[in-house]
N, C-alpha and C. Protein backbone atom coordinates (compact mmCIF):
# COMPACT_ATOMS: atom_id res chain seq x y z
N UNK A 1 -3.80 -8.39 9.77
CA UNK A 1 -3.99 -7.38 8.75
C UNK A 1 -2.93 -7.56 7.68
N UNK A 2 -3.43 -7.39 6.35
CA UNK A 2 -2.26 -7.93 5.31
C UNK A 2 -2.16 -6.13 4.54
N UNK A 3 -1.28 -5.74 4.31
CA UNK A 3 -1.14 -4.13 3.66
C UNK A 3 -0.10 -4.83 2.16
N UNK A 4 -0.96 -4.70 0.92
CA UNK A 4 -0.58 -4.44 -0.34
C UNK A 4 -0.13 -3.41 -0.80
N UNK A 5 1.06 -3.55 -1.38
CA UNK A 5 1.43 -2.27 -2.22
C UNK A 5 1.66 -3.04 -3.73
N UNK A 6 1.01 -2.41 -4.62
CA UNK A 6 0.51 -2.55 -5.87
C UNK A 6 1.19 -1.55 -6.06
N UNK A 7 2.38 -2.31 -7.46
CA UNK A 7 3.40 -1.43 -8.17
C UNK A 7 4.51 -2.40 -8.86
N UNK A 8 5.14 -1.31 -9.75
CA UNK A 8 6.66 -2.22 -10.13
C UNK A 8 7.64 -2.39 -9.78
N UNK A 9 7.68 -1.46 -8.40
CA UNK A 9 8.38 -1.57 -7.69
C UNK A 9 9.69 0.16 -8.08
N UNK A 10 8.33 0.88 -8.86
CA UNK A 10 9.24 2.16 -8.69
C UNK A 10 9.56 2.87 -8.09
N UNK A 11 10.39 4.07 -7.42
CA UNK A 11 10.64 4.95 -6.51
C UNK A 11 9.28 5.23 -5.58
N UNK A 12 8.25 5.80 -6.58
CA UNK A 12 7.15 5.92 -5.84
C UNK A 12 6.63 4.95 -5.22
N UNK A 13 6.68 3.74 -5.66
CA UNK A 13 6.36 2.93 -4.67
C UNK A 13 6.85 2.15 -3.39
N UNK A 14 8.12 2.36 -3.70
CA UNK A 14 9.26 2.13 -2.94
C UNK A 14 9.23 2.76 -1.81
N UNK A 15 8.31 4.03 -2.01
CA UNK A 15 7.95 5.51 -0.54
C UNK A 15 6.90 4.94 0.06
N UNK A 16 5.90 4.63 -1.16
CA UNK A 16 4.36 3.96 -0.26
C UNK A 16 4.52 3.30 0.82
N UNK A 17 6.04 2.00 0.47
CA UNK A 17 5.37 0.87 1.18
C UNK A 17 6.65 1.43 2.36
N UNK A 18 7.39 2.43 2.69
CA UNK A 18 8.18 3.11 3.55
C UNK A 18 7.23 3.58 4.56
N UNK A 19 6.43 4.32 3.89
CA UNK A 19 5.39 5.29 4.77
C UNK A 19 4.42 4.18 5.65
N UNK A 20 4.36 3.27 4.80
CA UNK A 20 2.73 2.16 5.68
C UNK A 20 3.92 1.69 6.86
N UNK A 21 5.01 0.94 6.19
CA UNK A 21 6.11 0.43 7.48
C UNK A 21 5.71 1.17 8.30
N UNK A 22 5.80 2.68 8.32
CA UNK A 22 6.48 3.62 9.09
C UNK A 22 4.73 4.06 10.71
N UNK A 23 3.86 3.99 9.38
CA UNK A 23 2.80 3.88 9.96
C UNK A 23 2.56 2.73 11.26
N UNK A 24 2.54 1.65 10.31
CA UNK A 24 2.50 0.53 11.24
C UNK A 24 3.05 0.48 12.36
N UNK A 25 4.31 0.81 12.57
CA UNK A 25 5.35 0.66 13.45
C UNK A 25 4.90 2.18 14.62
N UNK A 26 4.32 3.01 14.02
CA UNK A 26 4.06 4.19 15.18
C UNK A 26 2.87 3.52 15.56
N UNK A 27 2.01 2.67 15.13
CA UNK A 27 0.55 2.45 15.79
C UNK A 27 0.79 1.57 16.86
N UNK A 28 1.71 0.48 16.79
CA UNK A 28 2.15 -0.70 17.00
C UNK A 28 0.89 -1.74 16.79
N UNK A 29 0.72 -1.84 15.43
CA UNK A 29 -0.25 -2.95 15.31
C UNK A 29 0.62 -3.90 14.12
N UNK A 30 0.23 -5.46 14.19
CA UNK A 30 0.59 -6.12 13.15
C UNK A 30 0.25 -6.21 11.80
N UNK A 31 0.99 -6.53 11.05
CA UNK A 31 0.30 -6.51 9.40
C UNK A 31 1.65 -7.21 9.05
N UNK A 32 1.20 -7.69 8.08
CA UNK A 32 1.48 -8.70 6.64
C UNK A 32 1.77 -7.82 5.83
N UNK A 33 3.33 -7.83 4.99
CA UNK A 33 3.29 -6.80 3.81
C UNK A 33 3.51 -7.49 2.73
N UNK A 34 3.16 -7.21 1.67
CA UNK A 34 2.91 -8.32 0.43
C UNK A 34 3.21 -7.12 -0.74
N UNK A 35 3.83 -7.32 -1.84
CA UNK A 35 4.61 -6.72 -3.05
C UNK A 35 3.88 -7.10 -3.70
N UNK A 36 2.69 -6.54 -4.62
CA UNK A 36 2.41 -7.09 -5.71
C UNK A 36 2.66 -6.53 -7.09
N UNK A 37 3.28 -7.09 -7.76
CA UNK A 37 4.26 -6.60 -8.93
C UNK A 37 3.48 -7.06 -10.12
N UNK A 38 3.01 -8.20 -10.24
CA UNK A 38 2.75 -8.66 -11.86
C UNK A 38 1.01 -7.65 -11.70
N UNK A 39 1.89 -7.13 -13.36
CA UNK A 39 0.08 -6.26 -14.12
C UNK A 39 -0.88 -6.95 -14.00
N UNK A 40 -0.78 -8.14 -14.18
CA UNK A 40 -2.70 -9.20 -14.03
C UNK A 40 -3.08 -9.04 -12.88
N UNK A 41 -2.42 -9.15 -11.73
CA UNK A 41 -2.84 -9.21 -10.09
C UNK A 41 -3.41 -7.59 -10.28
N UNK A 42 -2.38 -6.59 -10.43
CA UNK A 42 -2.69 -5.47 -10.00
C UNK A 42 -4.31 -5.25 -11.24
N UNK A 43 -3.94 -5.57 -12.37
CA UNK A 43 -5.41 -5.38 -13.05
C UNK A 43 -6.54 -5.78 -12.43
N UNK A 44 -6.40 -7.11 -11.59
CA UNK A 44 -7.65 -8.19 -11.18
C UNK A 44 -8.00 -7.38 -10.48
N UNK A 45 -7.22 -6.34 -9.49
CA UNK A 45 -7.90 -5.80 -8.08
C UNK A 45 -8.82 -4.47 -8.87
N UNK A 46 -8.72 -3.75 -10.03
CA UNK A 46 -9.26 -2.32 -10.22
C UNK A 46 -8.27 -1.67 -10.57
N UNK A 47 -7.44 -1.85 -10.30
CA UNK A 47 -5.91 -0.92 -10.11
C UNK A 47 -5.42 -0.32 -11.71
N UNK A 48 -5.40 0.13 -12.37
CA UNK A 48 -4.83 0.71 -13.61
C UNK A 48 -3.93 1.98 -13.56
N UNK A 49 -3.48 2.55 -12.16
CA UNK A 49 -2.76 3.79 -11.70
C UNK A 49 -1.78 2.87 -10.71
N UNK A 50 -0.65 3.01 -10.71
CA UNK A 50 0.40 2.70 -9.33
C UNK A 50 0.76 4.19 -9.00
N UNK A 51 1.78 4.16 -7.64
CA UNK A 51 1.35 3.22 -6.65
C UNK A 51 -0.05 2.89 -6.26
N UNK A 52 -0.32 1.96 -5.72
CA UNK A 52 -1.78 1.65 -5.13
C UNK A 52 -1.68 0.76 -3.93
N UNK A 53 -2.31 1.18 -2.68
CA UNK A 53 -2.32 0.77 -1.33
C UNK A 53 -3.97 -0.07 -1.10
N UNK A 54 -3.68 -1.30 -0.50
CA UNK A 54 -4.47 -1.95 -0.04
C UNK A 54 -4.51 -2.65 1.10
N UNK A 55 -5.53 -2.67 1.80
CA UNK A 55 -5.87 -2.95 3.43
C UNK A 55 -6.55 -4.32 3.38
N UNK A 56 -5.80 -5.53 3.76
CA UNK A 56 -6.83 -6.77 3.46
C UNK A 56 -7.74 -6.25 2.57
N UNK A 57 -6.66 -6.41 1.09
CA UNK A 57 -7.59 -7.00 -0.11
C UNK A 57 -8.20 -6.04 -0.79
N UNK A 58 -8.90 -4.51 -0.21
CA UNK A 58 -9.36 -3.49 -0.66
C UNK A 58 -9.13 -2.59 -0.80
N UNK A 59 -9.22 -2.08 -2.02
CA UNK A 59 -7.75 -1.16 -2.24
C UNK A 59 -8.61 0.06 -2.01
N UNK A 60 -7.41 0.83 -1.48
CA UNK A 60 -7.35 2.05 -0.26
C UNK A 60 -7.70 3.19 -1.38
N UNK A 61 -6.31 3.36 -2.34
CA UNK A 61 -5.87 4.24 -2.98
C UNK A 61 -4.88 4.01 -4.10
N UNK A 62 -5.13 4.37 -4.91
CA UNK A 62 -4.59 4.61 -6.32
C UNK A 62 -4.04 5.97 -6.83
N UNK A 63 -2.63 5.34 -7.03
CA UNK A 63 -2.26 6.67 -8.25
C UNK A 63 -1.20 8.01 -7.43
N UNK A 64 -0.98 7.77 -6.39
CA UNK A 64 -0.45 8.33 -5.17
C UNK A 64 0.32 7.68 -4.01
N UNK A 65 1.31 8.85 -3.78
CA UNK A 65 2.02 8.27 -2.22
C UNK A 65 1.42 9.01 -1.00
N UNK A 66 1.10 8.11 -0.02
CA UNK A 66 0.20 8.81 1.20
C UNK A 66 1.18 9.29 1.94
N UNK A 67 1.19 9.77 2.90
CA UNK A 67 2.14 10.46 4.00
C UNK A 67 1.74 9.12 4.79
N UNK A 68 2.96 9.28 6.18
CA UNK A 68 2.43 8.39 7.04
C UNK A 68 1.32 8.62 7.90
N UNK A 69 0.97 9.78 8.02
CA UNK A 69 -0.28 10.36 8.91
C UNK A 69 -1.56 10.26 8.24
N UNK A 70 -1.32 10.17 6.86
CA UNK A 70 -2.44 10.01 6.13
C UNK A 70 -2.86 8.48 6.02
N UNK A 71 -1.85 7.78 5.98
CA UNK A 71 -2.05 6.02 6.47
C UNK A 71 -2.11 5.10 7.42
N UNK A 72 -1.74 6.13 8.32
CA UNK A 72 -2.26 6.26 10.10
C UNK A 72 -3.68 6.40 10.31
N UNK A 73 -4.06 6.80 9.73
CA UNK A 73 -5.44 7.27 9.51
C UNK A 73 -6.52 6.52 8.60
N UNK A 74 -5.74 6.06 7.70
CA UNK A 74 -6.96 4.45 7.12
C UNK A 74 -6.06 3.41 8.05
N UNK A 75 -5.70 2.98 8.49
CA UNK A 75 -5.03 1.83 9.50
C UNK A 75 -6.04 1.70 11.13
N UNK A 76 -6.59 2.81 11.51
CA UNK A 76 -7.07 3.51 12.61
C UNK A 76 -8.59 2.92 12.57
């Protein structure tokens, strides 16, 4: 499983990709975490709002930080 966080790497996103860690690590399942920073990548996917969370490739959510229970829950 690869988990994207789509952003510039601002505060808010800096929480996203805290919370998926945080997720991951209570499920105990593996994943791939990948930073994607440059605007063309994040444009190519749909993305025009950060933060934005993606699950192998398909993005979850835009424009928001999830809780970890709430990303426990698309991970599931």
């Amino acid at each position: 499983m690869t988990i994207q966080i789509l952003g510039s790497g601002c505060p808010k996103c800096r929480l996203l990709e805290q919370h998926a860690r945080e997720a991951v690590t209570e499920l105990g399942i593996q994943a791939e975490f990948q930073k994607v920073q440059e605007i063309d990548e994040i444009m190519a996917m749909g993305v025009m709002m950060t933060p934005a969370l993606a699950i192998d490739n398909e993005v979850k959510v835009v424009g928001r930080v999830l809780t970890k229970d709430q990303i426990k829950v698309l991970l599931s």
